[in-house]
Protein backbone atom coordinates (compact mmCIF):
# COMPACT_ATOMS: atom_id res chain seq x y z
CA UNK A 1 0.00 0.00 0.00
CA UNK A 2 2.70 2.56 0.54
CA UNK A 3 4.98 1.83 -2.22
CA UNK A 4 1.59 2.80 -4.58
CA UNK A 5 1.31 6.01 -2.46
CA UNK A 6 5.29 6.87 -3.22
CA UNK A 7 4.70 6.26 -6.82
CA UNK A 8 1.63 8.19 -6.93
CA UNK A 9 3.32 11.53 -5.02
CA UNK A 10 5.87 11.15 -7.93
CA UNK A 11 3.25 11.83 -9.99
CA UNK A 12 1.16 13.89 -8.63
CA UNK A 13 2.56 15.62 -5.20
CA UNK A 14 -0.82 16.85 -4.47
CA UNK A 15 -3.07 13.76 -4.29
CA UNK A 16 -1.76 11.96 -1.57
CA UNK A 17 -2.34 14.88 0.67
CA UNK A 18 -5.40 15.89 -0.65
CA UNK A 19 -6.63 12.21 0.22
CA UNK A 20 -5.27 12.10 3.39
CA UNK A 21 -6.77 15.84 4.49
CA UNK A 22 -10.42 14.26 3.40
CA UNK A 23 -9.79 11.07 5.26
CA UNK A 24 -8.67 13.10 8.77
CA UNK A 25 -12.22 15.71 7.95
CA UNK A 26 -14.09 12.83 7.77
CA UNK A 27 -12.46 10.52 10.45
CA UNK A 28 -10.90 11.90 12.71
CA UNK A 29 -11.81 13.99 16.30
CA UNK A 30 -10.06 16.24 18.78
CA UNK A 31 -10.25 15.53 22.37
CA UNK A 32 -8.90 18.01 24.63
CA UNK A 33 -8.54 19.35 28.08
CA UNK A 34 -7.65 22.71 30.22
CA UNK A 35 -5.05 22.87 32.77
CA UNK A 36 -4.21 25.93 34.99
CA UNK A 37 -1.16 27.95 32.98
CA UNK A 38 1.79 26.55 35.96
CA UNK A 39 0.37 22.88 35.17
CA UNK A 40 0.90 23.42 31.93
CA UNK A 41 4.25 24.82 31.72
CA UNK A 42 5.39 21.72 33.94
CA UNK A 43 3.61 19.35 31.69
CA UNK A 44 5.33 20.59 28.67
CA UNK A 45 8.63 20.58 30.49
CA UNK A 46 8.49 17.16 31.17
CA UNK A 47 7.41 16.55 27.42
CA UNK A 48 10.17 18.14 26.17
CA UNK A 49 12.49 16.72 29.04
CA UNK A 50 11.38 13.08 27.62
CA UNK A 51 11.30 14.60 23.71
CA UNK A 52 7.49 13.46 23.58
CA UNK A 53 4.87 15.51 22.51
CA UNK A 54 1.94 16.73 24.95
CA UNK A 55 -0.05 15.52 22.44
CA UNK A 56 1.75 12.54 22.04
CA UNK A 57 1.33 12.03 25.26
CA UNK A 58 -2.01 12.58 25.91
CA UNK A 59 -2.60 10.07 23.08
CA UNK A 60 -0.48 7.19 24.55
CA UNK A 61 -2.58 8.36 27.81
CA UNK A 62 -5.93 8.27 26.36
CA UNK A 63 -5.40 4.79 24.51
CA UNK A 64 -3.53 2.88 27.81
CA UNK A 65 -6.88 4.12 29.99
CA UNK A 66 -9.23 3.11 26.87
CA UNK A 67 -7.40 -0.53 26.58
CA UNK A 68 -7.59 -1.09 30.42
CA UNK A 69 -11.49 -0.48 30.67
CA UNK A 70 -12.56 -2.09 27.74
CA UNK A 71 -11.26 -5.18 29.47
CA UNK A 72 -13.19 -4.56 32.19
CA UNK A 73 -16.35 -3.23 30.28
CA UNK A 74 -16.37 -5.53 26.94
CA UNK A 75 -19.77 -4.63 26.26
CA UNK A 76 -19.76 -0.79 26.83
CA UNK A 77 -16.84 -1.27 23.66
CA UNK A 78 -19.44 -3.31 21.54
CA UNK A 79 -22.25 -0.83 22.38
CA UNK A 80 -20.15 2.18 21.35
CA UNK A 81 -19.14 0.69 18.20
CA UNK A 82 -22.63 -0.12 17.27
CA UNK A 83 -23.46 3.71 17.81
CA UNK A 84 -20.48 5.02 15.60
CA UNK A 85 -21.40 2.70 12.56
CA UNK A 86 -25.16 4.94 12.71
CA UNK A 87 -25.11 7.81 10.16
């Protein structure tokens, strides 16, 4: 799959992107959060400390916390996957 993608942005530079920006629109959601300005600044110390993004971060977070309850809650996982496949 990615060789066809390099051969394509030989081609055309454009496409790939172009694909890729209407995949993320349609796909893809922000989650976010607010932290008091001195949390912040220590959080993105440490970030940069470790060379990890906050975002990275809060990622890696997110997903750890999302694997460890959908152990415990199998069928809150089914249910929610149910939901996103509605229009």
């Amino acid at each position: 799959m990615w060789k066809s993608f390099a051969k394509m942005e030989k081609k055309s530079p454009v496409f790939p992107r172009e694909r890729q920006k209407r995949w993320d629109a349609e796909n893809l959601r922000t989650v976010s959060t607010k932290m008091i300005r001195e949390e912040r600044a220590i959080l993105c110390s440490l970030c940069e400390r470790e060379k990890v993004s906050v975002y990275e971060l809060l990622r890696r977070l997110v997903r750890q916390w999302m694997m460890e309850e959908a152990a415990r809650h199998p069928e809150a996982v089914e249910a929610a996957l149910r939901d996103a496949e509605r229009p």
